[in-house]
PDB file of N, CA and C in Angstrom:
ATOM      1  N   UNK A   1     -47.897 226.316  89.227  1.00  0.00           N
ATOM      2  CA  UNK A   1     -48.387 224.966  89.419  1.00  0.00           C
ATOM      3  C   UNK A   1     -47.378 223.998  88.799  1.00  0.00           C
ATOM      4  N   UNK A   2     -47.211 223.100  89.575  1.00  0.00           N
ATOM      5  CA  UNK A   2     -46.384 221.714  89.163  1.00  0.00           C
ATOM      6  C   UNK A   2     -46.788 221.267  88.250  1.00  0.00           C
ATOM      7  N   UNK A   3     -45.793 220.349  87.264  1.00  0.00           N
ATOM      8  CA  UNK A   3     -46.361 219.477  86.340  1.00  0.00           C
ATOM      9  C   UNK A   3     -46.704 217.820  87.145  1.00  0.00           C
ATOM     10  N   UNK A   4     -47.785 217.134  88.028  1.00  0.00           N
ATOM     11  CA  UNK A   4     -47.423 216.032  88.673  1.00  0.00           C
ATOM     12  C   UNK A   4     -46.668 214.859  88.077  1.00  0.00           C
ATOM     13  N   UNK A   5     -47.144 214.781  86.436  1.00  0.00           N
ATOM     14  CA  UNK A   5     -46.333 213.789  85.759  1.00  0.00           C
ATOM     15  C   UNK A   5     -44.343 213.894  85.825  1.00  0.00           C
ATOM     16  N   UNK A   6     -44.175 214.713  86.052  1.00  0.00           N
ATOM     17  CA  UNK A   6     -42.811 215.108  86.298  1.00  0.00           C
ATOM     18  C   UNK A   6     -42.005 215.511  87.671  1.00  0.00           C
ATOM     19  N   UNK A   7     -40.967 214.715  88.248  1.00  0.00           N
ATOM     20  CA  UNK A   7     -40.249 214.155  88.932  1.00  0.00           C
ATOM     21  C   UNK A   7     -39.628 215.528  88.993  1.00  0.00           C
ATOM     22  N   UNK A   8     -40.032 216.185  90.283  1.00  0.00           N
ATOM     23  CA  UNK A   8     -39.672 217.576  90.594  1.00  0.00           C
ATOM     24  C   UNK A   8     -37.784 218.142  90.236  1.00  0.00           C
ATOM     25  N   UNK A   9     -37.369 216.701  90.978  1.00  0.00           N
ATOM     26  CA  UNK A   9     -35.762 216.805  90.470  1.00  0.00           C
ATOM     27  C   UNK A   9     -36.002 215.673  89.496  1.00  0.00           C
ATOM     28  N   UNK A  10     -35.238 215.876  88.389  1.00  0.00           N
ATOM     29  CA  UNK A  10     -34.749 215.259  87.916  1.00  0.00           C
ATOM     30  C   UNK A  10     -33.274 214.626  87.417  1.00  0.00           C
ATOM     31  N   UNK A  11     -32.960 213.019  88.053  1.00  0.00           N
ATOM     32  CA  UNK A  11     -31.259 213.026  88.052  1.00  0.00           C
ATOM     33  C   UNK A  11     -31.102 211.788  87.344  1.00  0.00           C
ATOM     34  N   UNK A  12     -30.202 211.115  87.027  1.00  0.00           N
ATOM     35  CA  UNK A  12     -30.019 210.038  86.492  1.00  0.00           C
ATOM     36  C   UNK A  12     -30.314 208.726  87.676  1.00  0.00           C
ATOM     37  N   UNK A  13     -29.662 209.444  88.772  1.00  0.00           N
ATOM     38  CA  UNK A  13     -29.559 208.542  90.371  1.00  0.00           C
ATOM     39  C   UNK A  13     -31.061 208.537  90.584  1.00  0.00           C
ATOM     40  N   UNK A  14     -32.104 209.497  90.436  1.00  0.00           N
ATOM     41  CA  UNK A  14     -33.608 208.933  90.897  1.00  0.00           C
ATOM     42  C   UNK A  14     -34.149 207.693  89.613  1.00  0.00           C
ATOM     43  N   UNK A  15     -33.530 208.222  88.310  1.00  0.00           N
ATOM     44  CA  UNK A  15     -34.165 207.266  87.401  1.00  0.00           C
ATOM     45  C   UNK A  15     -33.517 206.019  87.589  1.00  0.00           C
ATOM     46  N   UNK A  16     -32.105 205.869  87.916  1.00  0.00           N
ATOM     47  CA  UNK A  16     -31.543 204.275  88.423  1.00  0.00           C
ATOM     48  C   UNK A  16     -32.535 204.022  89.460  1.00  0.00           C
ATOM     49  N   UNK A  17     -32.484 204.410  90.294  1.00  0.00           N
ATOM     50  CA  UNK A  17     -33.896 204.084  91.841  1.00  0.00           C
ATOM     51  C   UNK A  17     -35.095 203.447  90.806  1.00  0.00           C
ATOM     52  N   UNK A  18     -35.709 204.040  89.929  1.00  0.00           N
ATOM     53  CA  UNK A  18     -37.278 203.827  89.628  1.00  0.00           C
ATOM     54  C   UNK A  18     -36.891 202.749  88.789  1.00  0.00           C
ATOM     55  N   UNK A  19     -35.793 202.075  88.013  1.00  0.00           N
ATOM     56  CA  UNK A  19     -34.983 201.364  87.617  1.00  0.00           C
ATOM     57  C   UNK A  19     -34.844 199.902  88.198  1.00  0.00           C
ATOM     58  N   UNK A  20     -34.331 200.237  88.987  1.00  0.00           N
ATOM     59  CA  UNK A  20     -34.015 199.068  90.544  1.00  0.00           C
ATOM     60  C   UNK A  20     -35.507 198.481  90.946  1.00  0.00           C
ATOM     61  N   UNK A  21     -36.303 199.591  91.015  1.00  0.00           N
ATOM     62  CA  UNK A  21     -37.464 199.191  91.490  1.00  0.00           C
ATOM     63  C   UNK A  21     -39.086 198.560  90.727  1.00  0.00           C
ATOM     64  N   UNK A  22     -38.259 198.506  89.189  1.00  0.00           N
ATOM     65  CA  UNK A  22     -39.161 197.950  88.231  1.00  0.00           C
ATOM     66  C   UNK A  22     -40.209 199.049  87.905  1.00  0.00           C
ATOM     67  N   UNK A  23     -39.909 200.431  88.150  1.00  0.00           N
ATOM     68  CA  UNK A  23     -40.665 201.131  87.462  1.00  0.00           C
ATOM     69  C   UNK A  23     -40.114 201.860  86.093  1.00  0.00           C
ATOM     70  N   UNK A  24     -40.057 201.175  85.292  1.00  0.00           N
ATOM     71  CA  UNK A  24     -39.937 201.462  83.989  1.00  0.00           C
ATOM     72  C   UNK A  24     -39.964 202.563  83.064  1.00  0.00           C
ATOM     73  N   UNK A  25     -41.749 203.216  83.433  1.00  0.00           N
ATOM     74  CA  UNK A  25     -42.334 204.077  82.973  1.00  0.00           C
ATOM     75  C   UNK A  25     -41.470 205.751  83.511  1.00  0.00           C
ATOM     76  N   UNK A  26     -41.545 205.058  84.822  1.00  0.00           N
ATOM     77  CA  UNK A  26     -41.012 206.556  85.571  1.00  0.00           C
ATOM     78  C   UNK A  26     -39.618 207.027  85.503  1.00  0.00           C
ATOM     79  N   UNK A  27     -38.609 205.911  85.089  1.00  0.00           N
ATOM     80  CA  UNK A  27     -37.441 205.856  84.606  1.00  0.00           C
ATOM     81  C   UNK A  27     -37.146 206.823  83.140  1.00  0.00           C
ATOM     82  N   UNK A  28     -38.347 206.208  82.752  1.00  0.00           N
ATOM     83  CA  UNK A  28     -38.185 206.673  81.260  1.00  0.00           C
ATOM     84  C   UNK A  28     -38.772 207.780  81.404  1.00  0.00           C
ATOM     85  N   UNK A  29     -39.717 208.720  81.945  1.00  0.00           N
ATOM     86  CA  UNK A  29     -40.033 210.100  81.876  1.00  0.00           C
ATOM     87  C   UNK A  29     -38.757 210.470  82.542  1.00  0.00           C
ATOM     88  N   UNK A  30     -38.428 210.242  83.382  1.00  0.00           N
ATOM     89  CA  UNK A  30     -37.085 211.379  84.447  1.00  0.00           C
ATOM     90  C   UNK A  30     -35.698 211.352  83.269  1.00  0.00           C
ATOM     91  N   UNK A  31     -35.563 210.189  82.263  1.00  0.00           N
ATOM     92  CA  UNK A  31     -34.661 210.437  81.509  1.00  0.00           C
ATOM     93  C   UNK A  31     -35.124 211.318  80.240  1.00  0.00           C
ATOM     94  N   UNK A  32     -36.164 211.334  79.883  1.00  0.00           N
ATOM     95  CA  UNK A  32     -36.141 212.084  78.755  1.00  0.00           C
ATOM     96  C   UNK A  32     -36.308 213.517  79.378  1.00  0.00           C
ATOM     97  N   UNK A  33     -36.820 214.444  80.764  1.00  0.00           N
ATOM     98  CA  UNK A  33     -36.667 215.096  81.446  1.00  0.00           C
ATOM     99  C   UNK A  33     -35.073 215.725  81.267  1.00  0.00           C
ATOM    100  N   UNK A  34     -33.936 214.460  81.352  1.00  0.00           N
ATOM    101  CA  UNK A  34     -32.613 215.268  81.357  1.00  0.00           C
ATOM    102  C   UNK A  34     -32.298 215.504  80.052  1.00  0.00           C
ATOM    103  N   UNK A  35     -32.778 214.565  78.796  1.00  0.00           N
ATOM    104  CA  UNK A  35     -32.615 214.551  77.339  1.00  0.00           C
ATOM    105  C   UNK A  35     -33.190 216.161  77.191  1.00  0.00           C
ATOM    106  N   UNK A  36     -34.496 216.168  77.202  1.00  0.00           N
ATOM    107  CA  UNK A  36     -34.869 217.705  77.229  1.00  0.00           C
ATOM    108  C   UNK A  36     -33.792 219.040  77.730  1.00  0.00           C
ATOM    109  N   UNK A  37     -33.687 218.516  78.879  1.00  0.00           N
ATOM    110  CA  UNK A  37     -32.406 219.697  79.147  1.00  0.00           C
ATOM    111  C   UNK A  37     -30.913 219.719  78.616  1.00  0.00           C
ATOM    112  N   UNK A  38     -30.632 218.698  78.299  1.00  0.00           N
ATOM    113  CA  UNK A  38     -29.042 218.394  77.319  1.00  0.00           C
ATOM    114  C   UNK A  38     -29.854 217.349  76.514  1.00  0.00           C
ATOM    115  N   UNK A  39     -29.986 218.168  74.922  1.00  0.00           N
ATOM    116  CA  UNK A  39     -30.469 216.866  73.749  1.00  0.00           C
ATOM    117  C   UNK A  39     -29.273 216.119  73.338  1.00  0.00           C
ATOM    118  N   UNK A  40     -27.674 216.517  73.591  1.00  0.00           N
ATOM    119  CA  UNK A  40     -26.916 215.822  73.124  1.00  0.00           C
ATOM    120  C   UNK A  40     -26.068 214.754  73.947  1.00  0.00           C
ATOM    121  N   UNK A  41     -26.944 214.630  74.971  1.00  0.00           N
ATOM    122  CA  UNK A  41     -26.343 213.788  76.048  1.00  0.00           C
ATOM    123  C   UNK A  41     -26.907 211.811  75.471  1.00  0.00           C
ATOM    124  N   UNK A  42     -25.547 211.589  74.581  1.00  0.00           N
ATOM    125  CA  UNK A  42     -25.890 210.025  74.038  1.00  0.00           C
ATOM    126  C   UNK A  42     -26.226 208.597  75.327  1.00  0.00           C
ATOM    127  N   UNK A  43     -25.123 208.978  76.347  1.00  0.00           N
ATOM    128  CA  UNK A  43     -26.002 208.105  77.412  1.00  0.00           C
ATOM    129  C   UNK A  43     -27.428 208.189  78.044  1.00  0.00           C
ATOM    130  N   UNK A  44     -27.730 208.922  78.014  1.00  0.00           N
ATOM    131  CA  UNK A  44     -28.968 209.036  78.164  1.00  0.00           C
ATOM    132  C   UNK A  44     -30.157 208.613  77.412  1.00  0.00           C
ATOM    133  N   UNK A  45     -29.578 208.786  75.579  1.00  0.00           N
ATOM    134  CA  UNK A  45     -30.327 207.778  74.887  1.00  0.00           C
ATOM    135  C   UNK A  45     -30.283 207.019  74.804  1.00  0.00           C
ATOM    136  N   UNK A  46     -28.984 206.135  75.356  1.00  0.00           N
ATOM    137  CA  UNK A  46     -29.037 204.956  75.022  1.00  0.00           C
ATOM    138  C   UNK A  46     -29.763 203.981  76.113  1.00  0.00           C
ATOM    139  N   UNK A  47     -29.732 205.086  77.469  1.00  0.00           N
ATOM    140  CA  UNK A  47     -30.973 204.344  78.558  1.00  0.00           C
ATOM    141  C   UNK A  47     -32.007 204.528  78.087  1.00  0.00           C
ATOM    142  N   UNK A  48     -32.482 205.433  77.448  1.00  0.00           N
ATOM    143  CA  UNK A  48     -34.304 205.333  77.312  1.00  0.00           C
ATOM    144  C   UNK A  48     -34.223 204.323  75.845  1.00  0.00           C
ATOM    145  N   UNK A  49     -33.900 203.985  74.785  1.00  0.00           N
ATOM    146  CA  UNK A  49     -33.866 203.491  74.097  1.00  0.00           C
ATOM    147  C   UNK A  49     -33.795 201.804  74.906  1.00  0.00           C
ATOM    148  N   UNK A  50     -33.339 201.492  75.682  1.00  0.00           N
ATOM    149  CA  UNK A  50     -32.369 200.218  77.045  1.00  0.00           C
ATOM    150  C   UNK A  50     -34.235 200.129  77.338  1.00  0.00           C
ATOM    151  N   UNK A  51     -35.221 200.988  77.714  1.00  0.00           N
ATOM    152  CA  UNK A  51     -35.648 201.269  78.803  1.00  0.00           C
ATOM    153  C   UNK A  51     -36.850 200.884  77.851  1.00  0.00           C
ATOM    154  N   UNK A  52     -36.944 201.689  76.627  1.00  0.00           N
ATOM    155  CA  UNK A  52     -38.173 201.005  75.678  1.00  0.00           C
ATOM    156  C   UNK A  52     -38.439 199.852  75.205  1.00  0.00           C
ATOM    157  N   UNK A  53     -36.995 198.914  75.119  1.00  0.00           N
ATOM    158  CA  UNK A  53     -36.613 197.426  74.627  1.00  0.00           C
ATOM    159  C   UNK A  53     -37.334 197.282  75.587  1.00  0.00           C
ATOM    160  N   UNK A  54     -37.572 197.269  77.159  1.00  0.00           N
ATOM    161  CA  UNK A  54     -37.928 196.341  77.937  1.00  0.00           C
ATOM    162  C   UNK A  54     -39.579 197.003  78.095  1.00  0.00           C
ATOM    163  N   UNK A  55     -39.831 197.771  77.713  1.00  0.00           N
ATOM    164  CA  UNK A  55     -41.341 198.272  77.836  1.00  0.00           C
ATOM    165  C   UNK A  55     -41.977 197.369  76.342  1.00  0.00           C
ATOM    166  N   UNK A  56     -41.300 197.142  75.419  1.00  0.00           N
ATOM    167  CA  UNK A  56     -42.263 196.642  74.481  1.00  0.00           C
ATOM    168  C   UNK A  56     -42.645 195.333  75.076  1.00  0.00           C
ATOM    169  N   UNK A  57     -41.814 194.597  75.691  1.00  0.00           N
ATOM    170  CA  UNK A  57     -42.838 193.430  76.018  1.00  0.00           C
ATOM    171  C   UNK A  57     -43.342 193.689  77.110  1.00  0.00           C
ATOM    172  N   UNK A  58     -43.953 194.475  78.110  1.00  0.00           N
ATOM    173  CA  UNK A  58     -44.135 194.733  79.053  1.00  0.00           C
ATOM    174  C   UNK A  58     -46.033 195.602  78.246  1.00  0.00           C
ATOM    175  N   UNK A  59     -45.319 196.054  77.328  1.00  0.00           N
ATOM    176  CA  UNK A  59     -46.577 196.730  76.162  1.00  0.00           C
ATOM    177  C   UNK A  59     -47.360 195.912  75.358  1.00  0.00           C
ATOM    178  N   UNK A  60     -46.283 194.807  74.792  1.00  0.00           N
ATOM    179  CA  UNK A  60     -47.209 193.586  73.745  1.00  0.00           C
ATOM    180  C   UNK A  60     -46.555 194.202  72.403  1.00  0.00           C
ATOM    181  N   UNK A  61     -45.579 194.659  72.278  1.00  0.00           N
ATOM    182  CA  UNK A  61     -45.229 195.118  71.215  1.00  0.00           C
ATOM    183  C   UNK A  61     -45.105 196.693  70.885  1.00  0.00           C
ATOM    184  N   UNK A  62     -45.440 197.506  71.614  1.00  0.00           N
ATOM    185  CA  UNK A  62     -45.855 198.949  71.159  1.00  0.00           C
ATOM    186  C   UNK A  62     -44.227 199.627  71.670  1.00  0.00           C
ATOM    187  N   UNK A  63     -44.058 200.502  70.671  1.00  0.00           N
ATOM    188  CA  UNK A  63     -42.750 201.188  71.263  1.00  0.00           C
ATOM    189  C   UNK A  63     -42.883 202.154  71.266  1.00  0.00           C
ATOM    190  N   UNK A  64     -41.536 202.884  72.011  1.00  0.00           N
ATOM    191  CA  UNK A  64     -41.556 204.480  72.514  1.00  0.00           C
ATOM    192  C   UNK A  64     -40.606 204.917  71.815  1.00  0.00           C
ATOM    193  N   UNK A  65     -40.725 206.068  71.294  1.00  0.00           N
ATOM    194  CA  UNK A  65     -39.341 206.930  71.141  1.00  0.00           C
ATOM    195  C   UNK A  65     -38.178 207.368  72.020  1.00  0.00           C
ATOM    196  N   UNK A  66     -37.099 207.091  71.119  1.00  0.00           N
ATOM    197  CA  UNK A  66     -36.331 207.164  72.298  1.00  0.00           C
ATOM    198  C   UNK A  66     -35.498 208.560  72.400  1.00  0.00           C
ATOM    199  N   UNK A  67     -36.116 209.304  71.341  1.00  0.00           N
ATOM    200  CA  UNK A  67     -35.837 210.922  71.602  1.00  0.00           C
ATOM    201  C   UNK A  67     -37.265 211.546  71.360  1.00  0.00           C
ATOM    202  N   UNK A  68     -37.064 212.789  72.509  1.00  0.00           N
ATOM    203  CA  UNK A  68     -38.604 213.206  72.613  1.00  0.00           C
ATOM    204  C   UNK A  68     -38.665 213.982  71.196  1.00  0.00           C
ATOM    205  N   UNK A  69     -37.982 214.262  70.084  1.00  0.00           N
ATOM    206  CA  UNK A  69     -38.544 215.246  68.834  1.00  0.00           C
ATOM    207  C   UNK A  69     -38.584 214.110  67.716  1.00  0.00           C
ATOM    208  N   UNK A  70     -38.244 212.898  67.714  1.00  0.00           N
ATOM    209  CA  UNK A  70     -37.761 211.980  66.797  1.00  0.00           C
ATOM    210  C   UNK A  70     -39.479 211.695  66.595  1.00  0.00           C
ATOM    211  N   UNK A  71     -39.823 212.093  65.063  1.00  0.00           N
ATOM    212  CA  UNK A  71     -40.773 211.215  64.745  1.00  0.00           C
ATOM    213  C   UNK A  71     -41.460 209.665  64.876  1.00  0.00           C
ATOM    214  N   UNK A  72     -40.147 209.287  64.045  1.00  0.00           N
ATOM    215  CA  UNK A  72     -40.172 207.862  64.256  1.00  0.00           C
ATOM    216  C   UNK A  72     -40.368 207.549  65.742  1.00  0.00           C
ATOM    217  N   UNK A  73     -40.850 205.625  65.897  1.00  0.00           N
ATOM    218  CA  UNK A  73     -40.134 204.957  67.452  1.00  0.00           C
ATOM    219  C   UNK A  73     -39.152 204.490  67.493  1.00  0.00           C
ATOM    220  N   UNK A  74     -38.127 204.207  68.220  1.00  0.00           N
ATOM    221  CA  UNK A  74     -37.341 203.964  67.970  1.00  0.00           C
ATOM    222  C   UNK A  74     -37.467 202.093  68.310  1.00  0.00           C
ATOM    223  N   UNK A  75     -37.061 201.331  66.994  1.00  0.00           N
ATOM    224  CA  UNK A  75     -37.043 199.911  67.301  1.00  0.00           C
ATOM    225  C   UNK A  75     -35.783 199.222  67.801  1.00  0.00           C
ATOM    226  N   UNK A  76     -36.527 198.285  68.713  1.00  0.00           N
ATOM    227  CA  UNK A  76     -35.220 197.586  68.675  1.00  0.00           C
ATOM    228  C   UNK A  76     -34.530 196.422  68.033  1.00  0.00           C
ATOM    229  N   UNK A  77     -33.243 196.920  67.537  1.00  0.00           N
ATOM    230  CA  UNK A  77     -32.336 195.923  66.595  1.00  0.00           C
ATOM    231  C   UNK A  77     -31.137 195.345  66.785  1.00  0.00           C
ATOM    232  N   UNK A  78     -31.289 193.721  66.812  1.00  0.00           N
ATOM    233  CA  UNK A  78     -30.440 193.077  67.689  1.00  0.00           C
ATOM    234  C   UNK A  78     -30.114 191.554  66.895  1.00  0.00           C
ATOM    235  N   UNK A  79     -29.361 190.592  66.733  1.00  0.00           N
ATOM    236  CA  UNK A  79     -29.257 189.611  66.109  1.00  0.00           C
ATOM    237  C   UNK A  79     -30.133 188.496  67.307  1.00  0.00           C
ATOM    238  N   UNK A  80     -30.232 187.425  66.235  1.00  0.00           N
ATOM    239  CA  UNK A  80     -30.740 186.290  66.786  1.00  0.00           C
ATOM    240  C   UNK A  80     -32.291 186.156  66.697  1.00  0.00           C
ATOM    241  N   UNK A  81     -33.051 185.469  67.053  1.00  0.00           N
ATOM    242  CA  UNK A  81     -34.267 185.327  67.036  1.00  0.00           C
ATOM    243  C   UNK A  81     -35.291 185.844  67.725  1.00  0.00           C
ATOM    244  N   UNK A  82     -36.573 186.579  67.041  1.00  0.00           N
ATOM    245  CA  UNK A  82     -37.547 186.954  68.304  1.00  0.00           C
ATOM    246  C   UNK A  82     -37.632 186.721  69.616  1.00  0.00           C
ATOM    247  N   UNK A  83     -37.557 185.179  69.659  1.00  0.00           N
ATOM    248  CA  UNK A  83     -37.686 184.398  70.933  1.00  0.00           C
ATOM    249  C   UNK A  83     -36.573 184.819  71.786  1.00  0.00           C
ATOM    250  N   UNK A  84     -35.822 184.462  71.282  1.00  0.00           N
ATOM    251  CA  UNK A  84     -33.933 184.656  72.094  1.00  0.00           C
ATOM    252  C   UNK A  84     -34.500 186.593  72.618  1.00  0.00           C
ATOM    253  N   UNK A  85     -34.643 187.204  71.879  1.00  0.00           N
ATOM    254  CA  UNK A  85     -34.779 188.506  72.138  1.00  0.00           C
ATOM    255  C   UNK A  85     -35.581 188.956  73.268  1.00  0.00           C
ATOM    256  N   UNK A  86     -36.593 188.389  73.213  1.00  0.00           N
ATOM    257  CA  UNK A  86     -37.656 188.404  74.421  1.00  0.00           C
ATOM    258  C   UNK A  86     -37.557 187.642  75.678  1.00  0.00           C
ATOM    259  N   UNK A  87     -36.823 186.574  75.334  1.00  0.00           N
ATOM    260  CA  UNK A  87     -36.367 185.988  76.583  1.00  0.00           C
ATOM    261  C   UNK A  87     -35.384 186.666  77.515  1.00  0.00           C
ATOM    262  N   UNK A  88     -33.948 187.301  76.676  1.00  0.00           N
ATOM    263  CA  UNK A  88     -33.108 188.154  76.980  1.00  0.00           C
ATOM    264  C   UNK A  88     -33.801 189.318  78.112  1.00  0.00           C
ATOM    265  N   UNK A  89     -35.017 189.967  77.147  1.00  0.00           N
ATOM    266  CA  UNK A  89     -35.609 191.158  78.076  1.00  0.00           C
ATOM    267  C   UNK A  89     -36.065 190.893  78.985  1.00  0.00           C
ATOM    268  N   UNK A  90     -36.953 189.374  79.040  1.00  0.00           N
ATOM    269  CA  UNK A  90     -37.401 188.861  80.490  1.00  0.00           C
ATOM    270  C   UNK A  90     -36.274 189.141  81.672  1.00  0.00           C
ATOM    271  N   UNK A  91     -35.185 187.911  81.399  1.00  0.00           N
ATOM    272  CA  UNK A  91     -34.140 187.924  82.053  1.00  0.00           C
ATOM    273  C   UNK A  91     -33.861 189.395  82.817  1.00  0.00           C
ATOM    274  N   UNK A  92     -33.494 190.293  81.886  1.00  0.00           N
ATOM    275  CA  UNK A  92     -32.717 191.796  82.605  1.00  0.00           C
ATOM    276  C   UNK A  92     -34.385 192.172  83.661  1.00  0.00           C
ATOM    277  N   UNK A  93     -35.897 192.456  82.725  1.00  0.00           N
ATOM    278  CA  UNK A  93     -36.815 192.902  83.991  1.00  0.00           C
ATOM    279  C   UNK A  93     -36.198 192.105  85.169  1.00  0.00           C
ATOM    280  N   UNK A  94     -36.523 190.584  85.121  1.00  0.00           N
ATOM    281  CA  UNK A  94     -36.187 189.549  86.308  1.00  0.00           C
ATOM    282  C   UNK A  94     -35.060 190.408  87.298  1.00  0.00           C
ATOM    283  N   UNK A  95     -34.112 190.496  86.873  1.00  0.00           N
ATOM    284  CA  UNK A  95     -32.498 190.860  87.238  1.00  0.00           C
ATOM    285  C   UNK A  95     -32.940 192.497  88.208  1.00  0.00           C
ATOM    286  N   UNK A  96     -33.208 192.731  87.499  1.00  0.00           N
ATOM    287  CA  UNK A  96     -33.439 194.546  87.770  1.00  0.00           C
ATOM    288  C   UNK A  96     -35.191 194.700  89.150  1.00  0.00           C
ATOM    289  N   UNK A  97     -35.518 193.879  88.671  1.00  0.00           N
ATOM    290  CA  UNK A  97     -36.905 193.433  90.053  1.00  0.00           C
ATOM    291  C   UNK A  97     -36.444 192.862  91.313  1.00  0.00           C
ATOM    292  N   UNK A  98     -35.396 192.269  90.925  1.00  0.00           N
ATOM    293  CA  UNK A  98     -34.939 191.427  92.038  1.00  0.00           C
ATOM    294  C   UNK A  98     -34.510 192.355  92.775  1.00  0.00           C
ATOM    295  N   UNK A  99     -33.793 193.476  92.747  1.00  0.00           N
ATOM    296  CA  UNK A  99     -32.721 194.466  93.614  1.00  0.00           C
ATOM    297  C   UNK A  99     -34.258 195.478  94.502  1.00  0.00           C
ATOM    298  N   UNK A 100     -35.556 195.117  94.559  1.00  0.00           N
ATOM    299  CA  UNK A 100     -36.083 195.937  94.471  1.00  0.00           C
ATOM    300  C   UNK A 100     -36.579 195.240  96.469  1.00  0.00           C
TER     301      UNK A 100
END
């Protein structure tokens, strides 16, 4: 039996697609999918980590880890002001919805 939560293939090219298409969530399972199979693959964290910045406001604040064994969540840390920060993330969802 299949797992349905999991994206039978998993590639970087389907998670850019779910990406493009403002699905966020599904982006971020198909990447930690390849993290699971290579844990030392750093681009890959640095998309799901990319991928949780834009889920916390999409969440209201709640974050994800951006490695599946990492206790901690991973936050995001960036100069400038809350505001500036959240506006920034608007902007890229905006950017990344648009191609959809």
């Amino acid at each position: 039996m299949t797992d349905l939560g999991k994206a039978p293939i998993q590639t970087a090219t389907l998670a850019e697609i779910y990406l493009k298409q403002g699905f966020l969530e599904k982006a971020r399972t198909v990447y930690v999918g390849i993290l699971e199979d290579d844990p030392t693959n750093a681009e890959v964290k640095q998309k799901i980590q990319s991928i949780d910045e834009m889920l916390v406001v999409e969440q209201g604040g709640e974050t994800l880890s951006a490695d599946p064994q990492d206790e901690e969540p991973a936050v995001p840390v960036s100069g400038g002001s809350v505001l500036d920060q959240l506006n920034r993330w608007l902007d890229a969802i905006e950017k990344r919805r648009a191609h959809v």
